[in-house]
C-alpha atoms as a PDB file:
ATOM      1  CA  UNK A   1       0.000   0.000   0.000  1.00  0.00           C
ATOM      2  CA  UNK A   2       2.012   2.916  -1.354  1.00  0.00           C
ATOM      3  CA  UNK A   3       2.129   5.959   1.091  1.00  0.00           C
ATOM      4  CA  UNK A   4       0.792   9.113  -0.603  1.00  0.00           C
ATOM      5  CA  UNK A   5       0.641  11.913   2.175  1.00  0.00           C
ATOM      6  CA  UNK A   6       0.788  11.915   5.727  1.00  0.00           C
ATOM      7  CA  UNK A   7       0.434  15.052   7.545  1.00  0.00           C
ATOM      8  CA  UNK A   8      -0.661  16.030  11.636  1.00  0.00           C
ATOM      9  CA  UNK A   9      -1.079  12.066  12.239  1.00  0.00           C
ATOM     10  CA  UNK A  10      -2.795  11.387   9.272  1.00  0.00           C
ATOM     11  CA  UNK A  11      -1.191   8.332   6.864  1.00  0.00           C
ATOM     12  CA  UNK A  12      -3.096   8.487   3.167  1.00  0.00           C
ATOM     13  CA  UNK A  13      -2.531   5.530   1.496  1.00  0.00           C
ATOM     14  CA  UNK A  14      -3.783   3.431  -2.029  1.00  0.00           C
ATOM     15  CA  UNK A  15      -3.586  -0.147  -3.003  1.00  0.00           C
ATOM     16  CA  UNK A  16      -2.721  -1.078  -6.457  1.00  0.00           C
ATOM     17  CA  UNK A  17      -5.286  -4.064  -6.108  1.00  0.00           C
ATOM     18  CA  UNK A  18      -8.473  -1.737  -5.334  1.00  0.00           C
ATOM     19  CA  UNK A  19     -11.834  -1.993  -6.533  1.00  0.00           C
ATOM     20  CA  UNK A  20     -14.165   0.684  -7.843  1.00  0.00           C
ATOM     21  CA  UNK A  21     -15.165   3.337  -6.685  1.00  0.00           C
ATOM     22  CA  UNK A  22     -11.954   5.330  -6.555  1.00  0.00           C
ATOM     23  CA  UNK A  23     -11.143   5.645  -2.907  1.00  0.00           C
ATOM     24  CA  UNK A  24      -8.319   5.975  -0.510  1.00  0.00           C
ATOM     25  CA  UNK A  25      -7.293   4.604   2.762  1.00  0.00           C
ATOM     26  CA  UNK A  26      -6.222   6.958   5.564  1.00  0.00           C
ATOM     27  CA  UNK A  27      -5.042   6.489   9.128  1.00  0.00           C
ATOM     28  CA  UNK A  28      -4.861   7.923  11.969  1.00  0.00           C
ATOM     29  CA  UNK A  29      -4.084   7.042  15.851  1.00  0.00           C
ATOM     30  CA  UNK A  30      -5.182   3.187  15.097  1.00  0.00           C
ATOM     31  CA  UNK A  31      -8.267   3.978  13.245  1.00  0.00           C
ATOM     32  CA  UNK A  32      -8.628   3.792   9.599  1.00  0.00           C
ATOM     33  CA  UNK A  33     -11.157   4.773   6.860  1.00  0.00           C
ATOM     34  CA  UNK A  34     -11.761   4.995   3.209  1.00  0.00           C
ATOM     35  CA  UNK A  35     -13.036   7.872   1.286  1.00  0.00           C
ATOM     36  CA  UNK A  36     -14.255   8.009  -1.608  1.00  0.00           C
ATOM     37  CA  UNK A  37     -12.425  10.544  -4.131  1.00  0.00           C
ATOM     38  CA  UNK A  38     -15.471  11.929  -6.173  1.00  0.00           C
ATOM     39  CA  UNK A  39     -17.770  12.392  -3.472  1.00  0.00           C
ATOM     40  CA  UNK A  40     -15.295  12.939  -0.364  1.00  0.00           C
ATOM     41  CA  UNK A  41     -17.367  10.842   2.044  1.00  0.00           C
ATOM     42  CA  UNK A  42     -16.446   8.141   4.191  1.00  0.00           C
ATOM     43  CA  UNK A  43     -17.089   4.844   2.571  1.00  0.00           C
ATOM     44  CA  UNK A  44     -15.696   2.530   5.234  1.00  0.00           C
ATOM     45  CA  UNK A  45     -14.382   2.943   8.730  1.00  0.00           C
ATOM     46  CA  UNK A  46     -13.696   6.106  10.834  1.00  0.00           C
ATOM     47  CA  UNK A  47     -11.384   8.740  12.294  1.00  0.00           C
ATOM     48  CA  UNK A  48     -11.827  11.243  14.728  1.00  0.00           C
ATOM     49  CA  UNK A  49     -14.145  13.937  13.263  1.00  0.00           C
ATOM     50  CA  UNK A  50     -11.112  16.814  13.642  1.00  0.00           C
ATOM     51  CA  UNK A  51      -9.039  15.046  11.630  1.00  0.00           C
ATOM     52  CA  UNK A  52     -11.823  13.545   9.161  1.00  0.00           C
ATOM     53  CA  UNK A  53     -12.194  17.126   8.748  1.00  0.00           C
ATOM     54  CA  UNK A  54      -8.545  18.235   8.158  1.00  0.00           C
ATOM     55  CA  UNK A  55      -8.053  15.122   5.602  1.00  0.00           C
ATOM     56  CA  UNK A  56     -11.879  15.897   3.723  1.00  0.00           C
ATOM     57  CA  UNK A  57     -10.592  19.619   3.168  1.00  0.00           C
ATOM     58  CA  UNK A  58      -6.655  18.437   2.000  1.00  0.00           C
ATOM     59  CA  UNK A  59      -8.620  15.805  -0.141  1.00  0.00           C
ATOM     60  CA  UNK A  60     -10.833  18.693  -1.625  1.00  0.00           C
ATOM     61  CA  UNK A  61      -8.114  20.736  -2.115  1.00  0.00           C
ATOM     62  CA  UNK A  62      -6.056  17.891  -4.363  1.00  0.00           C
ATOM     63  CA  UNK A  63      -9.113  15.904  -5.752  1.00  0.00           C
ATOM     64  CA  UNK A  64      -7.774  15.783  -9.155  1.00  0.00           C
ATOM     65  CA  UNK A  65      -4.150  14.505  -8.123  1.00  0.00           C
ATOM     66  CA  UNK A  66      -5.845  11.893  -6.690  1.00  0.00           C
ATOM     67  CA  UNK A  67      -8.065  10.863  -9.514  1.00  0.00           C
ATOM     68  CA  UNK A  68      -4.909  10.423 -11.295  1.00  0.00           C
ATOM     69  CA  UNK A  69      -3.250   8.449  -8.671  1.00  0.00           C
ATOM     70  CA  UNK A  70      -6.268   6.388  -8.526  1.00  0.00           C
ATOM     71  CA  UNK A  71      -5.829   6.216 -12.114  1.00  0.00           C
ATOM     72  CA  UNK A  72      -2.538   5.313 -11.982  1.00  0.00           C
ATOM     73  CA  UNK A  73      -3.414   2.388  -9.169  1.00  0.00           C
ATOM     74  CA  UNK A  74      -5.154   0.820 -11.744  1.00  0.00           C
ATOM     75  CA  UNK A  75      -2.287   0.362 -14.144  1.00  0.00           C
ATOM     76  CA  UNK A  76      -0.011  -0.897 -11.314  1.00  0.00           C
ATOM     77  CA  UNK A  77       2.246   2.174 -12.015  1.00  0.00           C
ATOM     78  CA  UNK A  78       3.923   4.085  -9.363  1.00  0.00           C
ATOM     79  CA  UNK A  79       2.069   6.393  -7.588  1.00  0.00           C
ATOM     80  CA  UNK A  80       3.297   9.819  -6.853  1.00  0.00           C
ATOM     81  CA  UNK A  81       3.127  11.580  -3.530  1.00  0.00           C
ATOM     82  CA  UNK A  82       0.799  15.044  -2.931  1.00  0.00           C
ATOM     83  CA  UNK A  83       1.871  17.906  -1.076  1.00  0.00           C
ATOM     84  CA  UNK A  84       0.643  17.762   2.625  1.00  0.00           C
ATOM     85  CA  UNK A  85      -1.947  19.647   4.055  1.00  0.00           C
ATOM     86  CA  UNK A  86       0.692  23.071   5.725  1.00  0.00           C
END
């Protein structure tokens, strides 16, 4: 599961083996969830609502990088890593 971001706790993660819809994984103090990329909701799982927060409004903010990460998931190509939320 290549790494993507991490930032204030938060590790944001994809697998090169996902399944529609596009998605990612993040963690945070033992808890994980996956949110979807088109919608930004939580799919599956939970983190604390301040930091489900933080990582809805850095997902927002680079939406499109990862549609093309997501993208590039699919093709089992390297993924690249997205500026952290500052």
């Amino acid at each position: 599961m290549p790494t993507i971001c991490m930032f204030r706790g938060i590790k944001i993660f994809m697998n090169w083996d996902e399944h529609n819809p596009p998605h990612f994984h993040a963690t945070y103090g033992g808890q994980e969830a996956a949110i979807l990329i088109n919608e930004l909701e939580v799919l599956t799982g939970s983190i604390p609502n301040k930091q489900l927060k933080m990582l809805l409004g850095w997902a927002a903010l680079h939406q499109d990088e990862l549609l093309e990460n997501w993208t590039l998931a699919e093709q089992m190509k390297e993924l690249f890593e997205i500026n952290p939320l500052r």
